[in-house]
Protein backbone atom coordinates (compact mmCIF):
# COMPACT_ATOMS: atom_id res chain seq x y z
CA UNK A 1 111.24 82.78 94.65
CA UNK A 2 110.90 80.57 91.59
CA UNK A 3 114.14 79.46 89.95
CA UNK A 4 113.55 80.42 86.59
CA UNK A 5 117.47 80.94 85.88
CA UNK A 6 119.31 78.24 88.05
CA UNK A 7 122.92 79.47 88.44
CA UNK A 8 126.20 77.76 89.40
CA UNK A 9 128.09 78.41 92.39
CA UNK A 10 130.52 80.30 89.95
CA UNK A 11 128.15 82.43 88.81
CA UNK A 12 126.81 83.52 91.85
CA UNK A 13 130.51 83.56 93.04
CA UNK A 14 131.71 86.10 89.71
CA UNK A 15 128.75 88.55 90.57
CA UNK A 16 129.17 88.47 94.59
CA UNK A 17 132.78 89.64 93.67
CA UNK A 18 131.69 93.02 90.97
CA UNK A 19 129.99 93.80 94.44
CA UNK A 20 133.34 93.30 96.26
CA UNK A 21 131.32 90.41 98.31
CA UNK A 22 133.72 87.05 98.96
CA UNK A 23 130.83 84.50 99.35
CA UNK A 24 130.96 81.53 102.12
CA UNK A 25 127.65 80.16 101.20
CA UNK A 26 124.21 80.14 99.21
CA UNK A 27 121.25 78.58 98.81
CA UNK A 28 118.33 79.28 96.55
CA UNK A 29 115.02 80.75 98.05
CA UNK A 30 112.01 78.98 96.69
CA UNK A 31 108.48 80.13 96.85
CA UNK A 32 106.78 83.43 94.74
CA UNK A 33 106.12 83.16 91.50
CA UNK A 34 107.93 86.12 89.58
CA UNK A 35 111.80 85.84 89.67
CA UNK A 36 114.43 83.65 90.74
CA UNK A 37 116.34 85.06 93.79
CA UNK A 38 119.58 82.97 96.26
CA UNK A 39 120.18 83.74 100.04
CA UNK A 40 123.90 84.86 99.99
CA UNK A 41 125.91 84.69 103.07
CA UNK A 42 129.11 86.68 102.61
CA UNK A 43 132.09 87.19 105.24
CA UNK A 44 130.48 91.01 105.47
CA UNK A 45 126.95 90.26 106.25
CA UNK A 46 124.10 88.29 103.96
CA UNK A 47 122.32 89.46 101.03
CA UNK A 48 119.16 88.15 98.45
CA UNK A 49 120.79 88.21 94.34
CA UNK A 50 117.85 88.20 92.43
CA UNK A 51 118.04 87.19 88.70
CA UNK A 52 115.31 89.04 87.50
CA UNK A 53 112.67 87.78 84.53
CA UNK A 54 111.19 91.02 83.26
CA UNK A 55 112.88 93.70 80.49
CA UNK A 56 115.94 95.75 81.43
CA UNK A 57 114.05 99.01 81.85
CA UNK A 58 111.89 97.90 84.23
CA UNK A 59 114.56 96.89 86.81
CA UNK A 60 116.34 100.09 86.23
CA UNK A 61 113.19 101.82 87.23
CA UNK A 62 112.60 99.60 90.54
CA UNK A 63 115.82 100.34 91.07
CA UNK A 64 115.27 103.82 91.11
CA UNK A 65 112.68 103.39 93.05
CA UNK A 66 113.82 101.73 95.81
CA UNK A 67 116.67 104.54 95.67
CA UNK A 68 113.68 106.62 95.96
CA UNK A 69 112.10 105.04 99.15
CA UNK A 70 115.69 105.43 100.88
CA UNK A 71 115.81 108.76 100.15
CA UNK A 72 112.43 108.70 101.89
CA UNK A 73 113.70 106.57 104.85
CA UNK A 74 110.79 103.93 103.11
CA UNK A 75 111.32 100.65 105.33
CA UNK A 76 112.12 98.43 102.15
CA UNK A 77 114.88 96.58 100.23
CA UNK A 78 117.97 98.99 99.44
CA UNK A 79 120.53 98.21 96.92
CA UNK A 80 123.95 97.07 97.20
CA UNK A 81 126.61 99.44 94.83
CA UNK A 82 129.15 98.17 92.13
CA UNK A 83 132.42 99.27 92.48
CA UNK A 84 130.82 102.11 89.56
CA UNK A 85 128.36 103.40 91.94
CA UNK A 86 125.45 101.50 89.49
CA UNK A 87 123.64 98.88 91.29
CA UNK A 88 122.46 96.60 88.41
CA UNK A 89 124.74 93.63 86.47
CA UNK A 90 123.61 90.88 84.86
CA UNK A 91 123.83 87.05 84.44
CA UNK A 92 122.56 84.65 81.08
CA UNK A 93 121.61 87.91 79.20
CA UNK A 94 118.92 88.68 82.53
CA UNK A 95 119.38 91.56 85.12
CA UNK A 96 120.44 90.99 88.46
CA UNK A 97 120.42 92.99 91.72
CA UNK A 98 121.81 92.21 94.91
CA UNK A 99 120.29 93.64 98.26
CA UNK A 100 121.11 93.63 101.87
CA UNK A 101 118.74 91.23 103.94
CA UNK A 102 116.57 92.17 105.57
CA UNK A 103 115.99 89.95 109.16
CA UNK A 104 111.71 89.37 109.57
CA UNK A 105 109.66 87.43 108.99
CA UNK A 106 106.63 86.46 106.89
CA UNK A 107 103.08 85.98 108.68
CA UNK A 108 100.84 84.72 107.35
CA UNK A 109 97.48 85.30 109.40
CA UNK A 110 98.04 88.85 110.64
CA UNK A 111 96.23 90.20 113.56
CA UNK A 112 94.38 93.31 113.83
CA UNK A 113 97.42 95.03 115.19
CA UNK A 114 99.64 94.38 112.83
CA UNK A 115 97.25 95.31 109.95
CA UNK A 116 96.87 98.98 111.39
CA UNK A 117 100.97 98.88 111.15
CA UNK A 118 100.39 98.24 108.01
CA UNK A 119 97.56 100.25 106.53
CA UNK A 120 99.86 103.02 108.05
CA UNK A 121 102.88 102.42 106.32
CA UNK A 122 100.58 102.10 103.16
CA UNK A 123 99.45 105.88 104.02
CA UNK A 124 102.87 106.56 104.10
CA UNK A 125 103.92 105.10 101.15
CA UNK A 126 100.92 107.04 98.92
CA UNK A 127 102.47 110.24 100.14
CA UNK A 128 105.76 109.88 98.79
CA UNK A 129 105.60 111.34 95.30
CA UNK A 130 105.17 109.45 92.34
CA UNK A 131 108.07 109.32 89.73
CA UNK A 132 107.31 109.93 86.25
CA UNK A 133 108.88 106.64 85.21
CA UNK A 134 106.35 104.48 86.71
CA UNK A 135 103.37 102.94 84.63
CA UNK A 136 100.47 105.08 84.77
CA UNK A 137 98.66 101.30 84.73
CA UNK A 138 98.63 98.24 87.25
CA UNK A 139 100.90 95.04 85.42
CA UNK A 140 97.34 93.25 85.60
CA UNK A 141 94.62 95.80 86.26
CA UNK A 142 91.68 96.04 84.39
CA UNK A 143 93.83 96.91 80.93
CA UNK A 144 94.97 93.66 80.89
CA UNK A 145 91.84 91.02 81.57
CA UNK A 146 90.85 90.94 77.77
CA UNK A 147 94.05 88.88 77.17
CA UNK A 148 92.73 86.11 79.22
CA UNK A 149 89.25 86.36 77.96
CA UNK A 150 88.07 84.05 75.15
CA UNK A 151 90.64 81.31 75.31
CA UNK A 152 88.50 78.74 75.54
CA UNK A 153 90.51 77.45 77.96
CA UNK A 154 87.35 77.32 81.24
CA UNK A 155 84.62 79.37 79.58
CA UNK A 156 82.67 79.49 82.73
CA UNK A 157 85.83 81.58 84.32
CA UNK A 158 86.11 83.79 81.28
CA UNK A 159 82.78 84.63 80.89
CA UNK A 160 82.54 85.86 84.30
CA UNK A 161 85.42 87.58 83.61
CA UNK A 162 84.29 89.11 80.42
CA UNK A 163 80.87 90.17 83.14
CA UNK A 164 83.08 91.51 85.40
CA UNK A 165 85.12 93.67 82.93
CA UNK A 166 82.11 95.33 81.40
CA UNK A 167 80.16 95.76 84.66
CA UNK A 168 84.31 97.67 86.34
CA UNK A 169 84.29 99.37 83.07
CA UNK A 170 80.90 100.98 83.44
CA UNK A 171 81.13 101.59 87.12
CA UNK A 172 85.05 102.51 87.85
CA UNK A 173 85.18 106.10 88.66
CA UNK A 174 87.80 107.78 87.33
CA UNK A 175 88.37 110.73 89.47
CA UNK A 176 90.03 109.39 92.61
CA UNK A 177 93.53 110.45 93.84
CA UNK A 178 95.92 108.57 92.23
CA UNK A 179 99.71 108.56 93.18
CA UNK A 180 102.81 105.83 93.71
CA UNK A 181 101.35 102.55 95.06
CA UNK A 182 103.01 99.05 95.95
CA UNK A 183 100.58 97.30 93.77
CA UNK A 184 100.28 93.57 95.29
CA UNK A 185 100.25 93.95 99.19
CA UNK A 186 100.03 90.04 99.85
CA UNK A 187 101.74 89.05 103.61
CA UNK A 188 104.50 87.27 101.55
CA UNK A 189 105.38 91.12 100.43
CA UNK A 190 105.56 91.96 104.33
CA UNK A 191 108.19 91.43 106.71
CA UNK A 192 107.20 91.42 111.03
CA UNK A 193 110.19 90.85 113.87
CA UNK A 194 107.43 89.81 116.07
CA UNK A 195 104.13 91.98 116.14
CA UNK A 196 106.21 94.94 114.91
CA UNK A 197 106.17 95.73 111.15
CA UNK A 198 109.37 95.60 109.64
CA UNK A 199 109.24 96.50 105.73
CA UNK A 200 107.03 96.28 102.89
CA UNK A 201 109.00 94.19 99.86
CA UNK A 202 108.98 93.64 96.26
CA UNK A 203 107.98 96.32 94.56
CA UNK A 204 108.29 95.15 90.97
CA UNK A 205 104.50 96.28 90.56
CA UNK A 206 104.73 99.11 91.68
CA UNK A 207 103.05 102.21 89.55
CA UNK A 208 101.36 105.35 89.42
CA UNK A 209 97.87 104.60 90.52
CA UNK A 210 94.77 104.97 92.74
CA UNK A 211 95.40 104.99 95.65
CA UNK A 212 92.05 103.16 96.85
CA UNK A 213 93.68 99.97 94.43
CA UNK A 214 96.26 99.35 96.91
CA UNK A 215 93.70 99.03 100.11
CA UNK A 216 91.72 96.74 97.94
CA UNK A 217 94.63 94.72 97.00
CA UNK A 218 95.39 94.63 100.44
CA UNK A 219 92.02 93.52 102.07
CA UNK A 220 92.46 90.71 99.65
CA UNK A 221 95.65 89.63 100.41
CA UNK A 222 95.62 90.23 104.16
CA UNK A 223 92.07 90.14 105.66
CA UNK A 224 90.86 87.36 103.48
CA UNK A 225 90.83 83.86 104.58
CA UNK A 226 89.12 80.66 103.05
CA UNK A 227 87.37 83.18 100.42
CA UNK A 228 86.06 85.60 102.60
CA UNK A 229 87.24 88.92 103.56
CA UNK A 230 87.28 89.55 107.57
CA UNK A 231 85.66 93.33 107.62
CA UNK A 232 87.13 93.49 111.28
CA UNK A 233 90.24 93.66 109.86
CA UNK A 234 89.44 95.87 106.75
CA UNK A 235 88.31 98.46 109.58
CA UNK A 236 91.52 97.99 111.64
CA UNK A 237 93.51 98.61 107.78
CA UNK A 238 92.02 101.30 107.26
CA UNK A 239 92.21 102.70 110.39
CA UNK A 240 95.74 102.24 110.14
CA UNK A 241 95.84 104.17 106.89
CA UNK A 242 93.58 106.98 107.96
CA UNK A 243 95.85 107.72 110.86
CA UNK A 244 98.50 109.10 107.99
CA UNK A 245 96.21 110.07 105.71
CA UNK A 246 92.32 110.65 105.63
CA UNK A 247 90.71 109.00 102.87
CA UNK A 248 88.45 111.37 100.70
CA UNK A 249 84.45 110.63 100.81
CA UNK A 250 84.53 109.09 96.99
CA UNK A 251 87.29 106.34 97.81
CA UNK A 252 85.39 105.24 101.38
CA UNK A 253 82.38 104.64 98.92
CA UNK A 254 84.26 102.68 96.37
CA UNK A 255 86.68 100.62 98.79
CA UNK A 256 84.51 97.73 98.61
CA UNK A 257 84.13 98.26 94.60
CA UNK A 258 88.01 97.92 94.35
CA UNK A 259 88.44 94.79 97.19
CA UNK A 260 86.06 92.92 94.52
CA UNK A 261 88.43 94.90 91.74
CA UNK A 262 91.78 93.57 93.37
CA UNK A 263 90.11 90.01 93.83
CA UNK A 264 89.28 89.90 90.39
CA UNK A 265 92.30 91.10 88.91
CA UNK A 266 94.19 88.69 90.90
CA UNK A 267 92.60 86.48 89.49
CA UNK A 268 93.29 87.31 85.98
CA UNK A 269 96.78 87.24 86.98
CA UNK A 270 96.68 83.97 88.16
CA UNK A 271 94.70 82.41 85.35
CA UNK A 272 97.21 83.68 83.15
CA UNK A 273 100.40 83.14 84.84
CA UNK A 274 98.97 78.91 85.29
CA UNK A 275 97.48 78.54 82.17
CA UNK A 276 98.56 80.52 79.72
CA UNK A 277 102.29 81.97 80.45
CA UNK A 278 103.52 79.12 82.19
CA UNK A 279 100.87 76.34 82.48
CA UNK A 280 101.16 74.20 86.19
CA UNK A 281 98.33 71.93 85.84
CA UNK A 282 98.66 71.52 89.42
CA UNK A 283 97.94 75.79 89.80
CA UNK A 284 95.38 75.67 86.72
CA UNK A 285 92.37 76.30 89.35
CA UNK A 286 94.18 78.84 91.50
CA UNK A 287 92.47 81.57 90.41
CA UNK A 288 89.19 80.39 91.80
CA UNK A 289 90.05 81.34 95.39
CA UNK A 290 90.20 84.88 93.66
CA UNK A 291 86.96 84.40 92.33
CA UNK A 292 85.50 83.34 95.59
CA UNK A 293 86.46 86.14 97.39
CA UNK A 294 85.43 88.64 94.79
CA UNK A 295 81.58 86.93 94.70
CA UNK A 296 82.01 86.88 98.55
CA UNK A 297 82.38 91.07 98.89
CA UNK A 298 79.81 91.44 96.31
CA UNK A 299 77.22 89.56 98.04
CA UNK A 300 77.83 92.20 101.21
CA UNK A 301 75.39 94.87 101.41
CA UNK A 302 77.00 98.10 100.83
CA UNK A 303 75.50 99.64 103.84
CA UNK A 304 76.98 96.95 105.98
CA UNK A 305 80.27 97.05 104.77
CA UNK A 306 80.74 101.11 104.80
CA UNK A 307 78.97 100.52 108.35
CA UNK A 308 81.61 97.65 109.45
CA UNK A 309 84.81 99.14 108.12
CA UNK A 310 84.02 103.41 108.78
CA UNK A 311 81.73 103.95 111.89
């Protein structure tokens, strides 16, 4: 992850030890773009701290969560135990877990097999039941784009944004079953040991949602390559998920509504995160790959997709 709080070796040394850890080594992790997070080696077994860059209350309720999908028997991150029997401390006035690693790895171009794994353990994950302290919104859904919207920072993005948000507002339907949902299935979130999936990661966007949101967010961040979307593997994703559960008639019609949705929320994120939040001039064009992919699934008839990815 990004190291947003950089921490000594005695830091990372005095919260190893409220966990009753003795450390040997550590090294940061770099990559993501949320929180900062250190590979801990320990003379019991290894472990990720994560220094986490969002409010207090939120990582008490992923914490929760992932308490949740152990109960569940959810293959995710657990949560190691303070000698207290809470799970969260805290470094520099931030939150911090620490978590068990898990061994996997990431892969980045999945094959069809793989994605059925997943769209399964998706299905799986829906059916758990939602807890009432999860958002009842996605952390950058379609609430959210009017933030980036005139900035003034690339008009041409923002007013296809602005498009995009009246044309989702006028079209979204609104009765579609909704429950708990990962929220950004991207293959960095994924974990294989081979072909054979392993766990789904990260849930710090995690909420109370449609369902049909998460399949569109992952078509995007699975099935897409060099801004298009591979409807061979949509099909094998959702055959995957429809092996768990059978999607209802109204969220088969709107799946390739939301994979434009989850492309275009994405990114908003990203145009955000790059140019607003944080500005990387180096990242201030990211969100066009977004964009690409959310002009390529528009441009597909809708009979051709429902016939590529259902029949």
């Amino acid at each position: 992850m990004a190291q947003y709080s950089k921490l000594q070796e005695s830091e990372i040394r005095e919260i190893s030890s409220k966990y009753g850890l003795k450390v040997i080594d550590y090294g940061p992790i770099e990559g993501g773009a949320g929180n900062s997070s250190y590979f801990v080696r320990t003379t019991h077994k290894q472990y990720i701290l994560t220094v986490f860059e969002i409010e207090h209350f939120r990582v008490v309720n992923l914490c929760n969560l992932l308490r949740l999908l152990e109960e569940y028997r959810f293959p995710t991150t657990r949560v190691q135990k303070l000698a207290n029997g809470d799970a969260i401390t805290s470094i520099q006035s931030k939150p911090v877990l620490v978590k068990p690693y898990i061994t996997g790895q990431v892969r980045k171009d999945l094959d069809e097999n793989m994605i059925v794994q997943l769209g399964s353990a998706l299905s799986r994950l829906h059916k758990i039941p939602s807890p009432e302290y999860l958002p009842g919104q996605h952390a950058y859904g379609l609430e959210t784009f009017p933030r980036v919207m005139k900035r003034g920072i690339d008009p041409e993005y923002e007013n296809w944004l602005a498009e995009k948000y009246n044309i989702l507002l006028q079209t979204m339907p609104s009765e579609l079953p909704r429950g708990l949902i990962h929220g950004d299935v991207f293959f960095d979130n994924i974990l294989f040991e081979g072909e054979t999936f392993k766990a789904l990661i990260d849930f710090e966007d995690a909420c109370h949602y449609l369902n049909v949101f998460d399949l569109g967010m992952a078509a995007v961040g699975l099935c897409s390559n060099n801004s298009k979307v591979s409807l061979t593997k949509v099909r094998s994703l959702v055959n995957g998920y429809q092996i768990i559960r059978e999607l209802e008639e109204q969220e088969k019609k709107v799946l390739q509504l939301f994979v434009e949705y989850a492309a275009i929320a994405t990114s908003s994120w990203r145009f955000w995160k790059y140019n607003i939040e944080t500005p990387i001039a180096e990242k201030s064009d990211i969100h066009y790959e977004m964009v690409n992919i959310a002009k390529d699934v528009r441009g597909i008839q809708e009979a051709e997709f429902i016939r590529a990815v259902f029949t």
